[in-house]
Protein backbone atom coordinates (compact mmCIF):
# COMPACT_ATOMS: atom_id res chain seq x y z
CA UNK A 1 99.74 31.37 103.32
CA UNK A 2 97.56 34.51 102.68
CA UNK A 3 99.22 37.56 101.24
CA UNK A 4 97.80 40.90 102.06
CA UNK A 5 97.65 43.95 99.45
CA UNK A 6 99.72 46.34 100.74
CA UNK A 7 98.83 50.06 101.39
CA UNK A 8 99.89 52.87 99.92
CA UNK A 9 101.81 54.32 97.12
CA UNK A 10 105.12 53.00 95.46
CA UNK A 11 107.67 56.03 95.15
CA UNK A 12 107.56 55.71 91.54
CA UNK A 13 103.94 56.16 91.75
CA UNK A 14 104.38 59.17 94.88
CA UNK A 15 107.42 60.69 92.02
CA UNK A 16 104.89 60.25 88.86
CA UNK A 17 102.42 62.30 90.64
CA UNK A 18 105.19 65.04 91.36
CA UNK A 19 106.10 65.81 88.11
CA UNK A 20 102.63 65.69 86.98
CA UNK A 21 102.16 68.51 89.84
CA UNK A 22 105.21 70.52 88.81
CA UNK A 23 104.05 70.71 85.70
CA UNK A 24 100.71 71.94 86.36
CA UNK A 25 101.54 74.13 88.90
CA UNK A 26 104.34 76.15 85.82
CA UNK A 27 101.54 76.27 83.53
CA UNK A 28 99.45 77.92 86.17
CA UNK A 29 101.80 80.26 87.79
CA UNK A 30 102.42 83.33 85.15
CA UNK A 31 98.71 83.96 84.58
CA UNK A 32 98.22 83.46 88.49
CA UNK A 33 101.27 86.78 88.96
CA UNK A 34 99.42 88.61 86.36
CA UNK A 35 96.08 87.84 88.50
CA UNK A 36 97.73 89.25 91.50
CA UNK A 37 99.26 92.24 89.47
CA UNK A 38 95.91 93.14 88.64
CA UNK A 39 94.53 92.89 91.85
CA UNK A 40 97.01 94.70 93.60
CA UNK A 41 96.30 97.36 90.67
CA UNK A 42 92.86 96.93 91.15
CA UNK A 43 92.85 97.56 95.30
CA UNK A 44 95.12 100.74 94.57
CA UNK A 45 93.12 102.19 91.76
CA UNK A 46 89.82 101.39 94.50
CA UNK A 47 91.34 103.14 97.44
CA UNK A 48 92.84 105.97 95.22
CA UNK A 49 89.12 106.48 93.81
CA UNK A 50 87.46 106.31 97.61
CA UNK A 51 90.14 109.26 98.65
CA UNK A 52 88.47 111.20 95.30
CA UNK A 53 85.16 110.59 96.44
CA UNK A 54 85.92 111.96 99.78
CA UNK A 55 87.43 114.57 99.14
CA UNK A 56 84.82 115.64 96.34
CA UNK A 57 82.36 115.05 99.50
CA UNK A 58 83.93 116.69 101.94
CA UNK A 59 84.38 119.61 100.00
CA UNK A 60 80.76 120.31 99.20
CA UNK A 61 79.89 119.02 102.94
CA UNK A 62 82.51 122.01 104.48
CA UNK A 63 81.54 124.18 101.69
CA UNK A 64 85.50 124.74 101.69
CA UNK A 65 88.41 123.82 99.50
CA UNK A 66 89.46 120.02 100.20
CA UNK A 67 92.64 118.91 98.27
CA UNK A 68 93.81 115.25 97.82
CA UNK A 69 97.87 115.22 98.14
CA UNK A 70 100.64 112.86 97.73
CA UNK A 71 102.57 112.10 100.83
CA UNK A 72 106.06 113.23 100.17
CA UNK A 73 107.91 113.54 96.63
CA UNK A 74 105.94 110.80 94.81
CA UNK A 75 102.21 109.37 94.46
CA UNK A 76 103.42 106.03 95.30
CA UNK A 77 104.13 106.75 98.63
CA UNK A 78 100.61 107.42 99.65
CA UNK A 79 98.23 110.10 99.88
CA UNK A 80 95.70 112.26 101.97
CA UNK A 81 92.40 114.30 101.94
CA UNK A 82 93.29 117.52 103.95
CA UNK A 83 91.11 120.46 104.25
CA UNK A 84 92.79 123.30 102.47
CA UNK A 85 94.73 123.75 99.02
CA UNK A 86 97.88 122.62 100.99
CA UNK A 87 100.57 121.28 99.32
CA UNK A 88 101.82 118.55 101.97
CA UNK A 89 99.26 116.74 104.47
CA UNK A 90 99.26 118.19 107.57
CA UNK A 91 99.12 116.33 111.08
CA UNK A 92 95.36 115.59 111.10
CA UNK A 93 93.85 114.39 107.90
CA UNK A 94 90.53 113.73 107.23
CA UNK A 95 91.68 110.38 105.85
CA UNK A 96 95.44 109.04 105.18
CA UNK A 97 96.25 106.14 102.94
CA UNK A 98 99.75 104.72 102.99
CA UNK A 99 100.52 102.81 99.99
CA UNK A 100 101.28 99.50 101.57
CA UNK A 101 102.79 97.35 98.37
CA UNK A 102 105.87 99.12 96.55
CA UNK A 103 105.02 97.11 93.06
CA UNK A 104 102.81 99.56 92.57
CA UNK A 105 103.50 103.15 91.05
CA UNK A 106 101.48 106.45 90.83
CA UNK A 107 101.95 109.40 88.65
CA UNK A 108 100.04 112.60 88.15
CA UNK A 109 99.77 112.75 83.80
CA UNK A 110 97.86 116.06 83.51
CA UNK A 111 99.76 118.89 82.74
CA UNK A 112 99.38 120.85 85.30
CA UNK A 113 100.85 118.42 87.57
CA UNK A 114 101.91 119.24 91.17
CA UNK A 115 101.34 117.91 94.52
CA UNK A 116 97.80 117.65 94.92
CA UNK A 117 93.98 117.70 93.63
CA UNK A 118 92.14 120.43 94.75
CA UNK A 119 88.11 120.17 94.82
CA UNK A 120 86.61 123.46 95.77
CA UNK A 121 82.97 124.02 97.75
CA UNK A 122 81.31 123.24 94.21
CA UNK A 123 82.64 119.84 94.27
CA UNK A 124 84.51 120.37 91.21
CA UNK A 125 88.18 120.72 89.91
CA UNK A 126 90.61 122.76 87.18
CA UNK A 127 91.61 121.13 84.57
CA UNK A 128 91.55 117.52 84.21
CA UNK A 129 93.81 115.45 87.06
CA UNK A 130 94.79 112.47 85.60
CA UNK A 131 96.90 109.44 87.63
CA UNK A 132 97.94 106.49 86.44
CA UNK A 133 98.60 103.54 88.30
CA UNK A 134 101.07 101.01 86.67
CA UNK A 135 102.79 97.41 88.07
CA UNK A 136 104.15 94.37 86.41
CA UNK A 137 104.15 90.94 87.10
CA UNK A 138 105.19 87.92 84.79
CA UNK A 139 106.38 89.65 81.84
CA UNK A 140 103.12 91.35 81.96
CA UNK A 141 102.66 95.45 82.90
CA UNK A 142 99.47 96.54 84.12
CA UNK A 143 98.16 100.20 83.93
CA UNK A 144 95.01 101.68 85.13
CA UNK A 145 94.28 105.36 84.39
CA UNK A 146 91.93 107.39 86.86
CA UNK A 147 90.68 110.95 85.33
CA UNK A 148 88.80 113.21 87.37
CA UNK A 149 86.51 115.84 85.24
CA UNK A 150 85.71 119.25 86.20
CA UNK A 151 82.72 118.60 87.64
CA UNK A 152 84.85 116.23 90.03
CA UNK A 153 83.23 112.36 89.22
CA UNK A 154 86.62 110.31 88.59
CA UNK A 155 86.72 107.93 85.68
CA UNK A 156 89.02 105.05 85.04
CA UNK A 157 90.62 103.90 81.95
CA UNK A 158 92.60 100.62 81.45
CA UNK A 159 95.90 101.26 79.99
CA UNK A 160 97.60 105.00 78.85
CA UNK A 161 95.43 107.69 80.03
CA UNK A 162 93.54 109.28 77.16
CA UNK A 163 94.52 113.07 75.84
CA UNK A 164 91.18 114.72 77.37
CA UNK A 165 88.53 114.81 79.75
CA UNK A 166 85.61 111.99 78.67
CA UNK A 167 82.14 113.14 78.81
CA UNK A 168 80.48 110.24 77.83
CA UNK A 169 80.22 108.66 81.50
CA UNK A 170 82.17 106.60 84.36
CA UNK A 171 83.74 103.48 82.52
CA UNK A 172 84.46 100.96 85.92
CA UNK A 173 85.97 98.52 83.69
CA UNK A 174 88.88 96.75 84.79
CA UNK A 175 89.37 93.54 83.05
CA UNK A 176 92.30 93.90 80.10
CA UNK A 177 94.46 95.93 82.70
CA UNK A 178 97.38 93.98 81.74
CA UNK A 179 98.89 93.42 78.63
């Protein structure tokens, strides 16, 4: 009689390659959440820096005050470019950004603080508005600092923000976010 190989796997074979699986896929998960941490940093700290840009732009373009302002109590919740100085957005922004992942948190760091950033028809701000944009993932935090300088170009920082205004030029670096 003729025997014929069989097919397949054994299940201590289909097991063996389970383990082996488990066990790569634990190595590979914490620096995979601190990947996504900094991502998700990394998309906030992008769309917080558009809203700058816009409403640096739209001030010069109106040749009128244009303020960026948190939605509600807190950064995190969102923000808005509204025409104005106003203190809250008001029904018809020129552009509205809801902050879609909580993991993420905002704060204003200057000391001036307060609701929002006001450019004026120059382009330009008071002071130096600094926010810092912070998650953690994995046993890992991630902070990204954004500063905008007086004559309005915003600047980003990895980690704390610093104690002034930089004048040595935009630093877009965001690799070593998380430590």
């Amino acid at each position: 009689m003729v025997s014929v190989p069989t097919k397949g796997l054994s299940l201590i074979e289909l097991l063996a390659g389970l383990v082996i699986l488990s066990v790569l896929v634990s190595l590979a998960a914490p620096s995979f959440s601190r990947m996504l941490a900094e991502q998700r940093l990394r998309q906030a700290g992008s769309e917080l820096r558009i809203s700058l840009a816009t409403a640096r732009s739209e001030a010069v373009k109106r040749n009128e005050g244009v303020s960026l302002v948190r939605q509600g109590d807190d950064w995190s919740n969102g923000w808005c470019v509204d025409s104005g100085a106003g203190e809250t957005c008001t029904s018809q922004p020129i552009q509205q950004f809801n902050q879609s992942s909580a993991l993420i948190t905002v704060k204003r760091n200057d000391a001036t603080g307060g609701p929002g950033i006001a450019f004026n028809a120059w382009g330009r701000v008071t002071g130096c508005p600094q926010l810092s944009l912070s998650t953690a993932a994995a046993g890992s935090s991630c902070s990204l600092c954004l500063v905008v300088t007086t004559d309005g170009r915003v600047e980003s920082f990895t980690g704390t923000c610093p104690s002034g205004c930089d004048t040595e030029g935009d630093d877009m670096s965001w690799a070593g976010s998380c430590s």
